[in-house]
C-alpha atoms as a PDB file:
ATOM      1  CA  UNK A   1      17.450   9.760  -4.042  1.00  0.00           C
ATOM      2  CA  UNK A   2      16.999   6.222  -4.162  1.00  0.00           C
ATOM      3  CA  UNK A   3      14.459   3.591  -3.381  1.00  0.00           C
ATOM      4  CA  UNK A   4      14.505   0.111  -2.356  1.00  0.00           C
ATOM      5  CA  UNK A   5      11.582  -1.664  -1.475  1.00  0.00           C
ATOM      6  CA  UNK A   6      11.301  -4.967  -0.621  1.00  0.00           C
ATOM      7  CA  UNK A   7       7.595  -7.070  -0.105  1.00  0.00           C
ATOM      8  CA  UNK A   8       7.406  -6.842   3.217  1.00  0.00           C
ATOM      9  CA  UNK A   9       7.975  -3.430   3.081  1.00  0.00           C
ATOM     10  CA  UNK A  10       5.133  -2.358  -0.054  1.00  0.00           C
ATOM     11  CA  UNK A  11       2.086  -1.656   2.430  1.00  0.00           C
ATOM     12  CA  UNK A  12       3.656   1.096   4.629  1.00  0.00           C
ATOM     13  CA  UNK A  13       5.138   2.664   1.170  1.00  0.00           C
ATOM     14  CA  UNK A  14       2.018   1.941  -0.576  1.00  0.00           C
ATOM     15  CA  UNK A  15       0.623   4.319   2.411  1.00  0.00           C
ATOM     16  CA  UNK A  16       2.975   7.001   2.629  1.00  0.00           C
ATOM     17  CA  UNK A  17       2.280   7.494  -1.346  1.00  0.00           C
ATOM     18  CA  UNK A  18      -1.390   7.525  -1.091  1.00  0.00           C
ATOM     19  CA  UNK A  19      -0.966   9.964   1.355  1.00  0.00           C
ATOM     20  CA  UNK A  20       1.535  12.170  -0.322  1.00  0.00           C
ATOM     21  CA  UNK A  21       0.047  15.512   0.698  1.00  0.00           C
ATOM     22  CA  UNK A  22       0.856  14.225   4.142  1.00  0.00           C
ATOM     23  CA  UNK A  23       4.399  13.939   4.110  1.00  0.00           C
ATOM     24  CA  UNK A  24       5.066  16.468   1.606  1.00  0.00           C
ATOM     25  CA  UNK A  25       8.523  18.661   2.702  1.00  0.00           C
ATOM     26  CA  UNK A  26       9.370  15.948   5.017  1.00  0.00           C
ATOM     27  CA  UNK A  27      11.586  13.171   5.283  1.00  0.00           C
ATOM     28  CA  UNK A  28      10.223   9.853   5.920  1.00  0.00           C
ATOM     29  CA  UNK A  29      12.043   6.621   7.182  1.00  0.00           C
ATOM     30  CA  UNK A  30       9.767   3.384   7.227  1.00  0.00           C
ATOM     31  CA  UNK A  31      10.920   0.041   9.461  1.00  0.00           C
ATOM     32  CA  UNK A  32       8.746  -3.095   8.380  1.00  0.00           C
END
């Protein structure tokens, strides 16, 4: 899998990984 983040992008990412548990088994899309 690969990742690309760009700055305006880093919050919602920053986010989804504190809240790993969360999304765990899922597939996540983020639009900034």
């Amino acid at each position: 899998m690969k990742i690309i983040i760009e700055p305006s992008a880093a919050v919602p990412v920053a986010v989804v990984l504190k809240y790993a548990d969360r999304f765990a088994g899922k597939k996540v899309g983020i639009i900034s």
